[in-house]
C-alpha atoms as a PDB file:
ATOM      1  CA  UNK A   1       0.000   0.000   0.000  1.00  0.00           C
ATOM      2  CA  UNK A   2       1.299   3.910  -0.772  1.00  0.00           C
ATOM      3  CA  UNK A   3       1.468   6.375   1.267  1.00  0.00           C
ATOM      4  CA  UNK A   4      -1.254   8.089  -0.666  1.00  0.00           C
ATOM      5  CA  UNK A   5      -3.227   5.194   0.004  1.00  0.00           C
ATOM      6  CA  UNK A   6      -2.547   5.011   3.937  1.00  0.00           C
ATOM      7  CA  UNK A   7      -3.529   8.514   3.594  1.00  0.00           C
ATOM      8  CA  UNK A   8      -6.899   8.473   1.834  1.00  0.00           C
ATOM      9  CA  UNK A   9      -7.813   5.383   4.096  1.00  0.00           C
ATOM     10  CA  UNK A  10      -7.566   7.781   7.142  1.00  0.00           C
ATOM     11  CA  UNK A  11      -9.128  10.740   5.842  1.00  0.00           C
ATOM     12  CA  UNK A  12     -12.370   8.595   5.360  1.00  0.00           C
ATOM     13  CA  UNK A  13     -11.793   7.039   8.744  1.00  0.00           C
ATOM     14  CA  UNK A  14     -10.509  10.007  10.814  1.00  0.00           C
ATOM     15  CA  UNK A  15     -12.867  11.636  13.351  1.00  0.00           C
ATOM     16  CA  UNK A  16     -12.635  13.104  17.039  1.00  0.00           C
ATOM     17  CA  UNK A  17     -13.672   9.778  18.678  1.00  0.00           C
ATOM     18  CA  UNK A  18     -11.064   7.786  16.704  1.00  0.00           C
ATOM     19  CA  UNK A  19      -8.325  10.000  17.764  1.00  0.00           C
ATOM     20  CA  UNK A  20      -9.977  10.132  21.689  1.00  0.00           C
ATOM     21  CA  UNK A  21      -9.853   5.996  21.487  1.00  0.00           C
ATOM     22  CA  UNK A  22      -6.145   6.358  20.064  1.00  0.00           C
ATOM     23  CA  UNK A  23      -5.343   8.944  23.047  1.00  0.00           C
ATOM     24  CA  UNK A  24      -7.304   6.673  25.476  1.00  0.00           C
ATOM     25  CA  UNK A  25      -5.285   3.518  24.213  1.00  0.00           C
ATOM     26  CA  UNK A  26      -1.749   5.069  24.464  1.00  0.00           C
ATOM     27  CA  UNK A  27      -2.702   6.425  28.036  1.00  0.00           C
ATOM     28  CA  UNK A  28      -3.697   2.725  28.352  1.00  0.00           C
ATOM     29  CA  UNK A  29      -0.534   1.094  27.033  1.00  0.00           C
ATOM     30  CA  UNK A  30       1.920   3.812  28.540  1.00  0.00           C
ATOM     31  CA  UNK A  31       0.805   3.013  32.378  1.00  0.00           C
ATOM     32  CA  UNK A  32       1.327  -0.626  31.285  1.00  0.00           C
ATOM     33  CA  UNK A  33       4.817  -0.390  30.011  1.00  0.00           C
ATOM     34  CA  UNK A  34       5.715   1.429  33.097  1.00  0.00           C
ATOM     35  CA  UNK A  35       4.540  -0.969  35.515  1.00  0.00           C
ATOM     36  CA  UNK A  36       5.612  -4.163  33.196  1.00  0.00           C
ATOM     37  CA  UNK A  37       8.525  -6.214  34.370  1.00  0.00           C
ATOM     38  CA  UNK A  38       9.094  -8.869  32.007  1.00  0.00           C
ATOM     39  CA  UNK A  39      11.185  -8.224  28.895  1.00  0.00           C
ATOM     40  CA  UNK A  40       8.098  -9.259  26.702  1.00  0.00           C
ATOM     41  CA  UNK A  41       6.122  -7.170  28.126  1.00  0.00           C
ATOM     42  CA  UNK A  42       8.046  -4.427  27.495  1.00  0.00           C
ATOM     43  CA  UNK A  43       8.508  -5.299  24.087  1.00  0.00           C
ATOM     44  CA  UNK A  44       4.528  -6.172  23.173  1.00  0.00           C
ATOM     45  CA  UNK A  45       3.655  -2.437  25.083  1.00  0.00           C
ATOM     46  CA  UNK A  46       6.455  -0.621  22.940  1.00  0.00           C
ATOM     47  CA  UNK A  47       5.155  -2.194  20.037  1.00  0.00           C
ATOM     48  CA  UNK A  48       1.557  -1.144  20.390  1.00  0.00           C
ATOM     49  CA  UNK A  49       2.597   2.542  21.724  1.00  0.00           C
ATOM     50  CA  UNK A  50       4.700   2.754  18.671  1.00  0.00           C
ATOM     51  CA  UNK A  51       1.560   1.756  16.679  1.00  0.00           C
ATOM     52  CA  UNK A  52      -0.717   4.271  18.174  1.00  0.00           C
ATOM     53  CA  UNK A  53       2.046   6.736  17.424  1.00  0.00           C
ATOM     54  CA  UNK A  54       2.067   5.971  13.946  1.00  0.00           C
ATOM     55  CA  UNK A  55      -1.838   6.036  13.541  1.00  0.00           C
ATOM     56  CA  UNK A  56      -2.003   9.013  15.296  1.00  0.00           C
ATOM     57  CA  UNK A  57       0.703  10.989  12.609  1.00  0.00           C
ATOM     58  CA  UNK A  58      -1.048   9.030   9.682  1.00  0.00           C
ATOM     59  CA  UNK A  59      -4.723  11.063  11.055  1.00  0.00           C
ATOM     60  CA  UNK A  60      -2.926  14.123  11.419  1.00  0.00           C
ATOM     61  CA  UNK A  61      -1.363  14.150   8.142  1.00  0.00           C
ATOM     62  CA  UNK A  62      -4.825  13.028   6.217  1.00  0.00           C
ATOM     63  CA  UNK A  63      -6.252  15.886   7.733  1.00  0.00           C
ATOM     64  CA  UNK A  64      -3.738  18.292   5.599  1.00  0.00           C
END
């Protein structure tokens, strides 16, 4: 998939409560990985924060 696709995808999808669930997710996943003790843990909350992160710049760029 292009960019431009990614893009297009989120401009149809993008909305206020999409971003709140994203915000409410990495909230979510960020007081996990700070209380997490196991390596995978770690790794699987990092992964999922960095994942949020990345859906969160793909909405803000559709929106330009």
């Amino acid at each position: 998939m292009t960019g431009a696709e990614e893009l297009e995808i989120f401009a149809r999808i993008g909305g206020q409560r999409f971003e709140a669930y994203l915000d409410k997710e990495l909230v979510s996943t960020t007081k996990y990985l700070t209380q997490a003790t196991e390596p995978l843990q770690i790794y699987r909350a990092q992964g999922k924060a960095l994942f949020i992160e990345e859906m969160k710049k793909l909405l803000a760029a559709s929106k330009k």
